[in-house]
N, C-alpha and C. Protein backbone atom coordinates (compact mmCIF):
# COMPACT_ATOMS: atom_id res chain seq x y z
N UNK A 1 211.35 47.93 61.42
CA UNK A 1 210.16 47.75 62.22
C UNK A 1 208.89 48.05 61.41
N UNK A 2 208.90 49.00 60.59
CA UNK A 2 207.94 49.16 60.07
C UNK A 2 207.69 48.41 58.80
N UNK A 3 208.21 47.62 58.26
CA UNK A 3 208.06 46.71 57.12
C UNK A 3 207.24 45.61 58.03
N UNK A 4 208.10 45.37 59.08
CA UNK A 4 206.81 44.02 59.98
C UNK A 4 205.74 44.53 60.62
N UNK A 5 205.31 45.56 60.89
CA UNK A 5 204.36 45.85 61.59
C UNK A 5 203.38 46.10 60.33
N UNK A 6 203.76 46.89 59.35
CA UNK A 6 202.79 47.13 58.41
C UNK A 6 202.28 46.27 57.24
N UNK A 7 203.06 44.68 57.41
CA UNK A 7 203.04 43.59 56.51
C UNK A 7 202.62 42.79 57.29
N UNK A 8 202.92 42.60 58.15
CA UNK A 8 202.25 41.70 58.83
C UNK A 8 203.77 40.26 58.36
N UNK A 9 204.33 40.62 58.18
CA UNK A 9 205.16 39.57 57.18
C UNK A 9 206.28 38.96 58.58
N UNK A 10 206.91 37.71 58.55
CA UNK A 10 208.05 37.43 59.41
C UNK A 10 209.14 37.89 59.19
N UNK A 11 209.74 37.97 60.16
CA UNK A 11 211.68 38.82 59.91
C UNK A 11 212.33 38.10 58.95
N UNK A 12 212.29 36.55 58.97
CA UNK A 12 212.89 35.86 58.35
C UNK A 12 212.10 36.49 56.77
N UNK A 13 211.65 36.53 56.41
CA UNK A 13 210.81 37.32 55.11
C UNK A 13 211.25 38.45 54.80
N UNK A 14 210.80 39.61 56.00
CA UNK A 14 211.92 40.28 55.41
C UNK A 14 213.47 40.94 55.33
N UNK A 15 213.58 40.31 56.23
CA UNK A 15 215.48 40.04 56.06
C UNK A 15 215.91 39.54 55.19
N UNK A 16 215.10 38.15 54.60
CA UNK A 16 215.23 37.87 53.48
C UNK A 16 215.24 38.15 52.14
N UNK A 17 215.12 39.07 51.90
CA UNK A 17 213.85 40.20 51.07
C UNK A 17 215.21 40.17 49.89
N UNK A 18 215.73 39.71 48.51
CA UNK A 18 216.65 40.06 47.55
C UNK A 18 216.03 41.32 46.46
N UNK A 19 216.31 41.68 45.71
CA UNK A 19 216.28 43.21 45.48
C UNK A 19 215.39 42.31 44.17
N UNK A 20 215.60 41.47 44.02
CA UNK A 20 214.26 41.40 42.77
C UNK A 20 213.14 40.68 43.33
N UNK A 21 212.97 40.64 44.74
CA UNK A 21 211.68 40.30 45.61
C UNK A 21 210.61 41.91 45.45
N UNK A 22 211.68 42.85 45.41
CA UNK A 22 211.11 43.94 45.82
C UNK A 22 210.27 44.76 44.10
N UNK A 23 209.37 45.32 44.10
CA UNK A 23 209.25 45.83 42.93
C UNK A 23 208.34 47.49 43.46
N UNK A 24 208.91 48.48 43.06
CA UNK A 24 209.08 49.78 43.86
C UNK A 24 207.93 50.54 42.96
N UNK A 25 208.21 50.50 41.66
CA UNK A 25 207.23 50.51 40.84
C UNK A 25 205.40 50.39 40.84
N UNK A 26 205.41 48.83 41.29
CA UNK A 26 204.09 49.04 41.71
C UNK A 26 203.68 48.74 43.21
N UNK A 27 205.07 49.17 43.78
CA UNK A 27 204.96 49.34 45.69
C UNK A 27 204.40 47.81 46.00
N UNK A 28 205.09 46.87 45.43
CA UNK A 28 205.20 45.43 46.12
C UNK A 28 206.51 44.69 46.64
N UNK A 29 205.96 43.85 47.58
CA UNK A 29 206.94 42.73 47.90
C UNK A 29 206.53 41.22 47.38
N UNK A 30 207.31 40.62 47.13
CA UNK A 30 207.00 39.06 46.71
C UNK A 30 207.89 38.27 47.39
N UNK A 31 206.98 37.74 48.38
CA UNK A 31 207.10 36.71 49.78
C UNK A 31 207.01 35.35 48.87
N UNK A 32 208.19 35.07 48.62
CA UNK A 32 208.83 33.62 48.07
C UNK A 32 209.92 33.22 48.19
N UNK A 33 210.53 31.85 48.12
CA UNK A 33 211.44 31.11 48.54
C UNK A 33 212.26 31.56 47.51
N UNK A 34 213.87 32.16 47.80
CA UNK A 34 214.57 32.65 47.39
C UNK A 34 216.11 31.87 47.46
N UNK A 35 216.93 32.73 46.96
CA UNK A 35 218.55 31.73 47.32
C UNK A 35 219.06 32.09 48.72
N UNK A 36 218.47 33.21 49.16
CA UNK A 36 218.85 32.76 50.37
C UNK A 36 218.19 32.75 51.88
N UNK A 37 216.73 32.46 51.14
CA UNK A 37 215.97 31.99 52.69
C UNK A 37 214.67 31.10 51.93
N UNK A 38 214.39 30.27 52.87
CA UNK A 38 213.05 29.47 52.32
C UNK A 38 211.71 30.04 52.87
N UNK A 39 211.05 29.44 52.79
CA UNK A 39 209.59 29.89 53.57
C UNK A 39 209.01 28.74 54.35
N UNK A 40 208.43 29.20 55.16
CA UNK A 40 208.27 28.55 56.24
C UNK A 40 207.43 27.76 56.02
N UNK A 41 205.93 28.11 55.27
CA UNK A 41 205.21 26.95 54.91
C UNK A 41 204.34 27.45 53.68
N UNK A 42 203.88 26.31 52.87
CA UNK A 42 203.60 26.07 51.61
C UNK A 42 202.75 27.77 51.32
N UNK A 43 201.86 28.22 52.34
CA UNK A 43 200.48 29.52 52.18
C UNK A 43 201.39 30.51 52.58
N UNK A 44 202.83 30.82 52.57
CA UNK A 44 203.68 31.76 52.82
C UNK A 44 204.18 32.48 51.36
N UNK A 45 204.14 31.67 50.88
CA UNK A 45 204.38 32.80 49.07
C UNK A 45 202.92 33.04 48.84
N UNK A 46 203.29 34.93 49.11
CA UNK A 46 202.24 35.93 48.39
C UNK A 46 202.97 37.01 48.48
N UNK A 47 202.10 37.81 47.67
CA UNK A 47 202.36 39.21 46.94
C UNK A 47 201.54 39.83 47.83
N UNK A 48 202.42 41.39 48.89
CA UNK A 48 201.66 42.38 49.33
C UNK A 48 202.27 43.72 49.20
N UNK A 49 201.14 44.28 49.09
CA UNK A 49 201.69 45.89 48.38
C UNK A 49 202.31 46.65 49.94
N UNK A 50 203.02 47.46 49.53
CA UNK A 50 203.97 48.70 50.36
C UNK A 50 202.97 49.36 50.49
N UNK A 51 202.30 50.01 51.88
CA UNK A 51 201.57 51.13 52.01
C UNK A 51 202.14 51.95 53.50
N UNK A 52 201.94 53.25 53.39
CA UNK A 52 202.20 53.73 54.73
C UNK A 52 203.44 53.61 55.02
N UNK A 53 203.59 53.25 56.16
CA UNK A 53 205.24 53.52 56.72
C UNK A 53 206.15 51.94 56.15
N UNK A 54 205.19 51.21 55.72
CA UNK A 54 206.13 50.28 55.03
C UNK A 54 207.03 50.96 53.89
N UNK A 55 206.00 51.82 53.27
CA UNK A 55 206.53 52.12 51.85
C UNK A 55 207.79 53.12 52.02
N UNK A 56 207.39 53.62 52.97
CA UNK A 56 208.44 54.85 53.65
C UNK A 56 209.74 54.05 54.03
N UNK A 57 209.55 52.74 54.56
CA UNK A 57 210.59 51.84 55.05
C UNK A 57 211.39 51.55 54.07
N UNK A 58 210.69 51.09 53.06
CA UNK A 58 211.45 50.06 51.64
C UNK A 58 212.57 51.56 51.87
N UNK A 59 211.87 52.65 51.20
CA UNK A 59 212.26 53.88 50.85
C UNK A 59 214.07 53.94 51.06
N UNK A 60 214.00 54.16 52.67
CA UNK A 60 215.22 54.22 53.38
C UNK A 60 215.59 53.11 53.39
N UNK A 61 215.17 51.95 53.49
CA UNK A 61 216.15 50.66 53.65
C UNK A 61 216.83 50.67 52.13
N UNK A 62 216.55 50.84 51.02
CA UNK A 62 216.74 50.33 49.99
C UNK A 62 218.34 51.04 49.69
N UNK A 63 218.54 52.31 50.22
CA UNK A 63 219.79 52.64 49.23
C UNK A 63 221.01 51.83 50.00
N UNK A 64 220.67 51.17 51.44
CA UNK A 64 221.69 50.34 51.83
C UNK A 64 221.91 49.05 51.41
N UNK A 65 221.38 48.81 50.87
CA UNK A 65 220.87 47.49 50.09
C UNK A 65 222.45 46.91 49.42
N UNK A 66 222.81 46.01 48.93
CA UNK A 66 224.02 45.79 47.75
C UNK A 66 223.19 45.77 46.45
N UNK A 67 223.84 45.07 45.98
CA UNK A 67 223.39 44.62 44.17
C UNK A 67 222.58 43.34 44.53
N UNK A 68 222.85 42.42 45.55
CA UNK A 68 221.84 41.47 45.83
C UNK A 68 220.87 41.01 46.69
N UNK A 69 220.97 42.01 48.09
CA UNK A 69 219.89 41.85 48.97
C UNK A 69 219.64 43.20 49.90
N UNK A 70 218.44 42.88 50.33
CA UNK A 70 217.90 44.17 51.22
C UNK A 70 218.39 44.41 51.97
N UNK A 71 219.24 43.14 53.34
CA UNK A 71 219.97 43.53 54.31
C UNK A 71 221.14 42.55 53.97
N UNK A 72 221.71 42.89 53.68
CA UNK A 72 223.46 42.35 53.08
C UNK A 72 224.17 41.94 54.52
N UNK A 73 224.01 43.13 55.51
CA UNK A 73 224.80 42.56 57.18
C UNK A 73 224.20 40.88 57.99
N UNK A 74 223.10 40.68 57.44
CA UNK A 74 222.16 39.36 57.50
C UNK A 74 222.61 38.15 57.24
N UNK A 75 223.36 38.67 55.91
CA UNK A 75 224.15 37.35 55.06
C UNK A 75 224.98 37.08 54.98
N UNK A 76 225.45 35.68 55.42
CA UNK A 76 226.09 34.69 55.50
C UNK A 76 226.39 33.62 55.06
N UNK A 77 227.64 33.56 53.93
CA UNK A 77 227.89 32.21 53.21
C UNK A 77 226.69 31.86 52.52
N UNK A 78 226.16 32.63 51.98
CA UNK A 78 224.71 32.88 51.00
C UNK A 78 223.56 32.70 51.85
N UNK A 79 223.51 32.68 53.33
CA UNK A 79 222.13 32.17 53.52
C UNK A 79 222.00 33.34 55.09
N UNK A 80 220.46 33.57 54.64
CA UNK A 80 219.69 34.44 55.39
C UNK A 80 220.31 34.39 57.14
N UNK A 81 220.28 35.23 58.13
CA UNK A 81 220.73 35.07 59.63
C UNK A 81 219.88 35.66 60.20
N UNK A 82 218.33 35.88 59.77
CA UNK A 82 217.39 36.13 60.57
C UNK A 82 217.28 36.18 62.59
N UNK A 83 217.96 35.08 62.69
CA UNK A 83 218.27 35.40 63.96
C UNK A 83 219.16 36.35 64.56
N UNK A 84 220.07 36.97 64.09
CA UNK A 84 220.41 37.88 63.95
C UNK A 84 219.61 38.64 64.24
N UNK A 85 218.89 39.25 63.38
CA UNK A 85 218.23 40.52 63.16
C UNK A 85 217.08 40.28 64.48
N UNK A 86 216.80 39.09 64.50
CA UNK A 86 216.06 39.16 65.51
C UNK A 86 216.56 39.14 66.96
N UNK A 87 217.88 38.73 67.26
CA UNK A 87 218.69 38.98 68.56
C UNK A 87 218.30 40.49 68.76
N UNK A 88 218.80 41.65 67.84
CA UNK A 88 218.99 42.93 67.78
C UNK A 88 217.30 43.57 68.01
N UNK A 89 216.84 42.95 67.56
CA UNK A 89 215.17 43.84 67.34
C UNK A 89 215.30 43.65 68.59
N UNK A 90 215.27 42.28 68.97
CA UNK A 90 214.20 41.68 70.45
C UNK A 90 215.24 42.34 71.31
N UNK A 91 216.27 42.61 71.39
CA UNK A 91 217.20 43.24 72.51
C UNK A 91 216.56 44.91 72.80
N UNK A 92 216.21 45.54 71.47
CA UNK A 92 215.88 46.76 71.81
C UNK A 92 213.95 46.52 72.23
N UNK A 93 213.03 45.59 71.52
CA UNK A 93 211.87 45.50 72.18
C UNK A 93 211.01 45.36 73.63
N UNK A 94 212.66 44.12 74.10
CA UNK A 94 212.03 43.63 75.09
C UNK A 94 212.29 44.91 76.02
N UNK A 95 213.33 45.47 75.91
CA UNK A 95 213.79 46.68 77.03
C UNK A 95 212.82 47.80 77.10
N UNK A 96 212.61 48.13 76.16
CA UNK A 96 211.74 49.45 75.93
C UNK A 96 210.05 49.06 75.83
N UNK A 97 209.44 47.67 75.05
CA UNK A 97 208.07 47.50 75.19
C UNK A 97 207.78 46.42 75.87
N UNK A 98 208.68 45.47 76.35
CA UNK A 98 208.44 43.98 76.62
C UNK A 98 207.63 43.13 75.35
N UNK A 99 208.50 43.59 74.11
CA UNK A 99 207.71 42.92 73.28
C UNK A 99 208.92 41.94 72.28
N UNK A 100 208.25 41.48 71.54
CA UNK A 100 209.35 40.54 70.27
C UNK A 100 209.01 41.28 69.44
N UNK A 101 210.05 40.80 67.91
CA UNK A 101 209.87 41.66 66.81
C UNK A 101 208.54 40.38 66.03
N UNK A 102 208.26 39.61 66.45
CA UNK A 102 207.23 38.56 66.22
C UNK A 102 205.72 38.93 66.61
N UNK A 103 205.92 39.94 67.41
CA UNK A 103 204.22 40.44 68.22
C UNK A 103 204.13 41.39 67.38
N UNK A 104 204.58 41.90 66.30
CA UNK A 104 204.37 43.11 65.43
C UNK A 104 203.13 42.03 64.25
N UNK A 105 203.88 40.77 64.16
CA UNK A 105 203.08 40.06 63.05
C UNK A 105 201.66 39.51 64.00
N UNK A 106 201.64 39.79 65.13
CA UNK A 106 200.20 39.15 65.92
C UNK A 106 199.07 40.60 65.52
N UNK A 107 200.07 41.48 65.90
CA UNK A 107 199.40 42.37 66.65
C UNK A 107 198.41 43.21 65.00
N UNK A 108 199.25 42.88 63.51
CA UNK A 108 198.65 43.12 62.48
C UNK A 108 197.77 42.26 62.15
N UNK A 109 197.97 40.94 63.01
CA UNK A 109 196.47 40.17 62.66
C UNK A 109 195.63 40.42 63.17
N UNK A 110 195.98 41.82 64.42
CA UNK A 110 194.95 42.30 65.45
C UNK A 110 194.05 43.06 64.56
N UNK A 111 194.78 44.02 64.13
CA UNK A 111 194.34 44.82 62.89
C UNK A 111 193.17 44.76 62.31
N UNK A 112 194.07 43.94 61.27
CA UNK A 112 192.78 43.12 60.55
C UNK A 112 191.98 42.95 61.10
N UNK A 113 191.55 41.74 61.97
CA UNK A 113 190.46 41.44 62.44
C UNK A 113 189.57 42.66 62.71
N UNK A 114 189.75 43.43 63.71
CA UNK A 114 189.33 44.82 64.55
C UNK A 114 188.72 45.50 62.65
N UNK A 115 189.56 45.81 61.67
CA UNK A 115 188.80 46.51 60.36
C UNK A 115 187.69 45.69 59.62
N UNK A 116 187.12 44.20 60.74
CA UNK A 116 186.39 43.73 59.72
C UNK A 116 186.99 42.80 58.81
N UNK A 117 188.39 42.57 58.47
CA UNK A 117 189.46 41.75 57.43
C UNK A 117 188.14 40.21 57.33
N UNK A 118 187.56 39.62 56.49
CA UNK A 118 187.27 38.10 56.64
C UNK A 118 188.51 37.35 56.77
N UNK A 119 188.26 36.61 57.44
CA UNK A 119 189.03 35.58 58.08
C UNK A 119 190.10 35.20 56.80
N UNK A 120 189.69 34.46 55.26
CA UNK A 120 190.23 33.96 54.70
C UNK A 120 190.82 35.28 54.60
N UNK A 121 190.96 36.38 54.05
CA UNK A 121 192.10 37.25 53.49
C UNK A 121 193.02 38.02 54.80
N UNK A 122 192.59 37.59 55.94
CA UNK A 122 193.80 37.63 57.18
C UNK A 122 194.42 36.52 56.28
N UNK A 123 194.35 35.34 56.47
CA UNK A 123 195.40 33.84 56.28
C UNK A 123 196.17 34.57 55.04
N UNK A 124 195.47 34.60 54.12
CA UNK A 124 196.44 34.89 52.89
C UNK A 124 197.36 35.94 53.10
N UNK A 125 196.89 37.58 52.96
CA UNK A 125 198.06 38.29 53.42
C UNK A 125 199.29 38.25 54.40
N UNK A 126 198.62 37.39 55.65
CA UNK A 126 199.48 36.60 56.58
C UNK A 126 200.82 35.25 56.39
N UNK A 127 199.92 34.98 55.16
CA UNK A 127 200.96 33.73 54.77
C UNK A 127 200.76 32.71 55.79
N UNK A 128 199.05 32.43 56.35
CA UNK A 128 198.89 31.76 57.15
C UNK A 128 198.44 30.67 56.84
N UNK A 129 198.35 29.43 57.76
CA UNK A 129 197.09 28.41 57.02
C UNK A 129 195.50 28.66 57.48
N UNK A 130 194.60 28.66 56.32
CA UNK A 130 193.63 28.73 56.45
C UNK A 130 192.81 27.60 57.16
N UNK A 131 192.15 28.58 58.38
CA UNK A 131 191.49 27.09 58.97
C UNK A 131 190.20 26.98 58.80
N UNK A 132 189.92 27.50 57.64
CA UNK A 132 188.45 28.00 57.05
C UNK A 132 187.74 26.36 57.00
N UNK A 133 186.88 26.45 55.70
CA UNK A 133 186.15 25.32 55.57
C UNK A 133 187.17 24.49 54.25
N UNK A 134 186.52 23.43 53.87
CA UNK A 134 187.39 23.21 52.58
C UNK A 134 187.06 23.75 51.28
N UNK A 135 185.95 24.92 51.59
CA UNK A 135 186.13 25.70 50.05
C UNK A 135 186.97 26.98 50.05
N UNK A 136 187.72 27.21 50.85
CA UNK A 136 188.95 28.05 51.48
C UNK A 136 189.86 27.33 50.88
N UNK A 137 190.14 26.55 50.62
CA UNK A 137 190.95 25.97 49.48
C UNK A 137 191.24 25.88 48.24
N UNK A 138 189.98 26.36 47.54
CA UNK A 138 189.74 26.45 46.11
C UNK A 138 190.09 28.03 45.53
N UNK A 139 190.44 27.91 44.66
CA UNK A 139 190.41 29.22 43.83
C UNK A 139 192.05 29.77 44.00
N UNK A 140 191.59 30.90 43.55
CA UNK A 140 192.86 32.10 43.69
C UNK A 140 193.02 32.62 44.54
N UNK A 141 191.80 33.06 45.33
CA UNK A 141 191.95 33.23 46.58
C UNK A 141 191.64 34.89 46.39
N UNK A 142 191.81 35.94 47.20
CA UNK A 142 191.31 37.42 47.05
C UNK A 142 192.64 38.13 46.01
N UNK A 143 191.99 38.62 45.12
CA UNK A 143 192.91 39.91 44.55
C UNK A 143 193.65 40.81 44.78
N UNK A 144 194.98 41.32 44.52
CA UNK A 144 195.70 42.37 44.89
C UNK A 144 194.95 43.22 45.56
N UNK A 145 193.90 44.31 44.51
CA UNK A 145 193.37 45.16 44.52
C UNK A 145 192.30 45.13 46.63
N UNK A 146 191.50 43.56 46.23
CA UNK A 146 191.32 43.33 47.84
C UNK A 146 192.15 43.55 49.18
N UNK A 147 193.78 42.86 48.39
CA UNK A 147 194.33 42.98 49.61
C UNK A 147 195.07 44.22 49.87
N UNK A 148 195.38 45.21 48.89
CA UNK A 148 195.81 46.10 48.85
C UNK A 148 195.04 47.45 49.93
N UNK A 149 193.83 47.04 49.39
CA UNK A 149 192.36 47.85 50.28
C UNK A 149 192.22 47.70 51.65
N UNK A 150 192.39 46.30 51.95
CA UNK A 150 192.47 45.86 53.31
C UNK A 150 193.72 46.32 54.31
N UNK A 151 194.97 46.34 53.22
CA UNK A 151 196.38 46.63 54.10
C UNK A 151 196.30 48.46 54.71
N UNK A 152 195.56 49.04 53.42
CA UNK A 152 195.37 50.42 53.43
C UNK A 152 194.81 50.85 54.85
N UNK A 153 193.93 49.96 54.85
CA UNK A 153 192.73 50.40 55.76
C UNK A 153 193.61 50.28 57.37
N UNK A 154 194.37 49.39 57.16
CA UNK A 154 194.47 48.81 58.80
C UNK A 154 195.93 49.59 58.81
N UNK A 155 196.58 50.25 57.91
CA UNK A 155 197.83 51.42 57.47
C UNK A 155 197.85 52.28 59.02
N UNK A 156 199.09 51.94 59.95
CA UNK A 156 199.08 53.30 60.86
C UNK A 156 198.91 54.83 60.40
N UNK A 157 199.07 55.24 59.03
CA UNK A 157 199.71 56.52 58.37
C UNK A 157 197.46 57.07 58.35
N UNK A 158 197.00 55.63 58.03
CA UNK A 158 195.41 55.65 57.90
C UNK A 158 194.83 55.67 58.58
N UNK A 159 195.19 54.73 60.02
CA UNK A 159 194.66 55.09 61.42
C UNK A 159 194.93 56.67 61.81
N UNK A 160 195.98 56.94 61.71
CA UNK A 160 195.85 58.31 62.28
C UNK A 160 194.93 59.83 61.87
N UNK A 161 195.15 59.20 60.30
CA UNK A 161 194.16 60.35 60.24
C UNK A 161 192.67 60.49 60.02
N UNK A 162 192.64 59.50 60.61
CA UNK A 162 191.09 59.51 60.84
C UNK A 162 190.27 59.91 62.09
């Protein structure tokens, strides 16, 4: 739960997540089409850093991990079962919040927005399409260091102590 709430990222992403997606080192994930899940659409491969209870998440998820993926119980005949994971989330959400494990990725675009986020670096960290203008198209788009600042900021571990 806390990898999607604090990434803002889809289940299928990170269920998907293979152990050289992950780099612990400099507290990132790399949201790309892998062997065993694709991405959903073309502005879905990016790089976002672990902060807060994500990082705490990798933490504990990782020693269950195999030699080739983050959630090994997921996989099937090499390919991702996201639905799965999402039967199980949404079974315990809907009972206890009336929520999906999908309103965790709304509710971080809530975030953002509410800290001020500009619009274009919601889309990107989101892995969204930009419905900016057409110079939202050009470039590289915002820097680690930007989005890293931005994830910090909107961090439950950062909300609280403030």
């Amino acid at each position: 739960m806390p990898l999607l709430g604090e990434t803002g990222c889809r289940l299928a992403e990170i269920v998907g997540l293979e152990l050289e997606d992950i780099d612990m080192e400099n507290e990132l994930i790399h949201i790309r089409p892998n062997a065993i899940r694709r991405l959903k659409t073309r502005n879905s491969e990016r790089v976002l850093p672990l902060v807060g209870y994500a990082k705490e998440a990798m933490l504990l998820v990782l020693p269950q991990a195999d030699d080739h993926c983050l959630y090994p119980r997921y996989l099937k005949d090499g390919t991702c079962r996201a639905t799965h994971a999402s039967n199980a989330l949404g079974k315990w959400l809907k009972k206890d919040f009336g929520l999906t494990a999908h309103s965790l990725r709304h509710t971080f675009r809530d975030r953002l927005r509410a800290c001020g986020c500009p619009l274009e670096l919601i889309d990107q960290i989101g892995g969204w399409s930009s419905i900016g203008t057409m110079g939202s198209k050009y470039g590289q788009g915002y820097g680690l260091n930007a989005v890293r600042e931005q994830i910090q900021s909107t961090s439950i571990n950062f909300l609280l102590t403030q």
